[in-house]
C-alpha atoms as a PDB file:
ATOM      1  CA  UNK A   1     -22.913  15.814 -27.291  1.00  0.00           C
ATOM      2  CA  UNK A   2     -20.153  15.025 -24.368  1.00  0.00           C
ATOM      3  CA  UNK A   3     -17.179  15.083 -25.888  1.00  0.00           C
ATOM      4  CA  UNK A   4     -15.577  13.315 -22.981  1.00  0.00           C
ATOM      5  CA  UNK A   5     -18.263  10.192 -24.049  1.00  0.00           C
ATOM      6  CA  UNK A   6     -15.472   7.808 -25.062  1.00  0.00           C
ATOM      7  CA  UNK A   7     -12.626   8.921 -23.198  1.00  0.00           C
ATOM      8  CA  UNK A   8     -11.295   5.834 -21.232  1.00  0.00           C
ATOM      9  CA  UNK A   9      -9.605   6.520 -17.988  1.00  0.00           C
ATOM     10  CA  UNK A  10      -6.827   4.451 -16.377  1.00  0.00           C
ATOM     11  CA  UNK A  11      -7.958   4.579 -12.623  1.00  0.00           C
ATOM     12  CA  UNK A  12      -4.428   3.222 -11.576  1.00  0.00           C
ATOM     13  CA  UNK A  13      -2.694   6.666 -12.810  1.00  0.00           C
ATOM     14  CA  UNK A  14      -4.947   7.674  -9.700  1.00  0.00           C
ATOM     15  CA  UNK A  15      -2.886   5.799  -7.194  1.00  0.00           C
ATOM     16  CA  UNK A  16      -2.396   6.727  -3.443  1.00  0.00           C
ATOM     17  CA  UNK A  17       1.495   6.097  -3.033  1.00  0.00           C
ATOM     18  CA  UNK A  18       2.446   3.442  -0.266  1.00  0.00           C
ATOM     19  CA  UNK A  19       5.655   2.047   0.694  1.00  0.00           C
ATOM     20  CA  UNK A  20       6.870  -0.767   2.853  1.00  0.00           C
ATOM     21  CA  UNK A  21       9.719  -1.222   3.984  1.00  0.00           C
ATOM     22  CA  UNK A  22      11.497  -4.543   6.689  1.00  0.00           C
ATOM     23  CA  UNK A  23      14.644  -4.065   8.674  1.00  0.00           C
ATOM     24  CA  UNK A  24      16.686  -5.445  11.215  1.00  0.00           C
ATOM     25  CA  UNK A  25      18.216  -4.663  14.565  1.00  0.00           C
ATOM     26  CA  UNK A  26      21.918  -4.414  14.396  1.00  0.00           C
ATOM     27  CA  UNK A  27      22.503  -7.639  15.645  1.00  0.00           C
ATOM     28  CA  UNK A  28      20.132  -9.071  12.829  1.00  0.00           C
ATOM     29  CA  UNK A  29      17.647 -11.193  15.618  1.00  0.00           C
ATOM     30  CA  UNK A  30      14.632  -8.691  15.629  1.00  0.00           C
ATOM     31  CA  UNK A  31      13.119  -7.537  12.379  1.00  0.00           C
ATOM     32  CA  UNK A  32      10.514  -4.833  12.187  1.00  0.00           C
ATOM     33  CA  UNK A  33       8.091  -3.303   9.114  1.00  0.00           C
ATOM     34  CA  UNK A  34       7.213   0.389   8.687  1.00  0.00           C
ATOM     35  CA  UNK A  35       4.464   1.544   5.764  1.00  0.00           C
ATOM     36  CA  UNK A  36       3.924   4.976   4.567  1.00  0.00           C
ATOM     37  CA  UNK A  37       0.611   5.717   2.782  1.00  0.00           C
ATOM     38  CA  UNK A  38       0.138   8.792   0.478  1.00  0.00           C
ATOM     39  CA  UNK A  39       3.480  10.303   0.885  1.00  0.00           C
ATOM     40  CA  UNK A  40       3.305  10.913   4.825  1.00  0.00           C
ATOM     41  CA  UNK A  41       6.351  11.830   6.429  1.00  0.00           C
ATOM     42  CA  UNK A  42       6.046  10.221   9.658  1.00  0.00           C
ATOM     43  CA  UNK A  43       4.149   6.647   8.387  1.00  0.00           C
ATOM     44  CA  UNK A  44       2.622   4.288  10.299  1.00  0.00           C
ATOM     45  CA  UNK A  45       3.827   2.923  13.426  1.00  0.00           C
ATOM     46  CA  UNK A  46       6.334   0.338  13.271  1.00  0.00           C
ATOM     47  CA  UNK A  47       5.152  -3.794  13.555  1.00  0.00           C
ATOM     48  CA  UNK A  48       7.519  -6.564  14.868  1.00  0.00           C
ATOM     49  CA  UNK A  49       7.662  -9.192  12.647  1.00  0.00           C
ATOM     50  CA  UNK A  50       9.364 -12.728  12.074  1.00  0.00           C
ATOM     51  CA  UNK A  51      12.727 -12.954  10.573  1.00  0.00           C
ATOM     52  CA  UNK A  52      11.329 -15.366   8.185  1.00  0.00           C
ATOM     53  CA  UNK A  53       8.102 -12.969   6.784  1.00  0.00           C
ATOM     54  CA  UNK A  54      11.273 -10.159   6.679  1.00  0.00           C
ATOM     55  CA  UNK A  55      12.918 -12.493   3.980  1.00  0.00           C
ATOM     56  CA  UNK A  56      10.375 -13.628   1.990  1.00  0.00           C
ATOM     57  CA  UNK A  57       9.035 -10.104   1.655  1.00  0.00           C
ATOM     58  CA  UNK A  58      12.512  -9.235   0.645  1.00  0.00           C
ATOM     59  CA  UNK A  59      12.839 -11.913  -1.653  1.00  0.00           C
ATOM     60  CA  UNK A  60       9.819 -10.671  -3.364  1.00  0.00           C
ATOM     61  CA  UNK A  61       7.865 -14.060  -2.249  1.00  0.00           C
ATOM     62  CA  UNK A  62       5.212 -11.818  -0.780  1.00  0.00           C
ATOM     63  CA  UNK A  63       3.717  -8.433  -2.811  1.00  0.00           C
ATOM     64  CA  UNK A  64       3.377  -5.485  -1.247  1.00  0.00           C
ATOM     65  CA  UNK A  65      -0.249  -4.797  -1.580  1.00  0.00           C
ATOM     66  CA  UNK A  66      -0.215  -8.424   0.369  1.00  0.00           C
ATOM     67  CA  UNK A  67       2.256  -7.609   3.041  1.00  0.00           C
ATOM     68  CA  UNK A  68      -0.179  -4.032   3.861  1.00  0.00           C
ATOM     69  CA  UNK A  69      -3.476  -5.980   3.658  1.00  0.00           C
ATOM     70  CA  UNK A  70      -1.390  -8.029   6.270  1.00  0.00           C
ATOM     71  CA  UNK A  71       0.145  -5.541   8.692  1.00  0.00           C
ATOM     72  CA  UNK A  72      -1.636  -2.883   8.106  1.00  0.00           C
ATOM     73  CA  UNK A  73      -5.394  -3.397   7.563  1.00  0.00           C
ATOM     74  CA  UNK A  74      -7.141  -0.755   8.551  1.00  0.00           C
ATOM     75  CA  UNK A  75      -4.844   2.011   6.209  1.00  0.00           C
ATOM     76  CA  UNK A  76      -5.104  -0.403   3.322  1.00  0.00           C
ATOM     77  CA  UNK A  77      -9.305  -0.182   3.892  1.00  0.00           C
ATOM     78  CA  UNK A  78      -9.010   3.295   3.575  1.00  0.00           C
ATOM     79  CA  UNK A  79      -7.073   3.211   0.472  1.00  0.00           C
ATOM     80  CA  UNK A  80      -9.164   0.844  -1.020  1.00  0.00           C
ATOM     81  CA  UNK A  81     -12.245   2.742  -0.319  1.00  0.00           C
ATOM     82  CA  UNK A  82     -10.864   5.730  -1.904  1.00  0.00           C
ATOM     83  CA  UNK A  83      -9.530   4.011  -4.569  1.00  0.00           C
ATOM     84  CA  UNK A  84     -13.057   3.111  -5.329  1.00  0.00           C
ATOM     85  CA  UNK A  85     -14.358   6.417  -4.568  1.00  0.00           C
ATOM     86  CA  UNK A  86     -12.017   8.075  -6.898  1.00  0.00           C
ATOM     87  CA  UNK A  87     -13.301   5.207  -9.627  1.00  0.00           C
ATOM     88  CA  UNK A  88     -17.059   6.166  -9.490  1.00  0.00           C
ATOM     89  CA  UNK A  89     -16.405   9.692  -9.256  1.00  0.00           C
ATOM     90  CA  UNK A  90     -14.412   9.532 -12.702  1.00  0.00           C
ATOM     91  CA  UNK A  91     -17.353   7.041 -14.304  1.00  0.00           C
ATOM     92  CA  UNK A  92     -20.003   9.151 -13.251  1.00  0.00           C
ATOM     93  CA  UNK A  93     -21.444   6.652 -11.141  1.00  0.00           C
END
């Protein structure tokens, strides 16, 4: 008998960090976005972006697992897939 049968496991206490962050130049015209993924130091490199997409994401209009899957595609595959991984791993799948 497993006695880990009907343990349920919450596969989002599991989660890779990742933070995003918008900022402007000092004159307020050019607006860039910077991610880190998994507590990195360095992060990813940094994106020009609009003004506009700077405010909305500020304004909460856009989420953040939205504004990665937008500027930064490839690291958010990655997390995905090891979200995933991490998922059938614990299920025994």
């Amino acid at each position: 008998m497993d006695p880990l049968q009907d343990l349920r496991i919450y596969v989002r206490s599991f989660d890779v960090p990742r933070v995003a962050s918008v900022y402007p130049d000092n004159a307020g015209i050019r607006w860039w976005t910077k991610a880190w993924f998994n507590n990195r130091e360095k992060g990813e490199d940094v994106i020009e972006i609009s003004r506009e997409m700077a405010i909305k994401f500020i304004q909460g209009e856009i989420s953040k697992d939205a504004w990665l899957e937008r500027y930064y595609p490839k690291q958010m595959s990655i997390y995905h897939n090891a979200i995933e991984m991490t998922r059938k791993q614990l299920l025994g799948l």
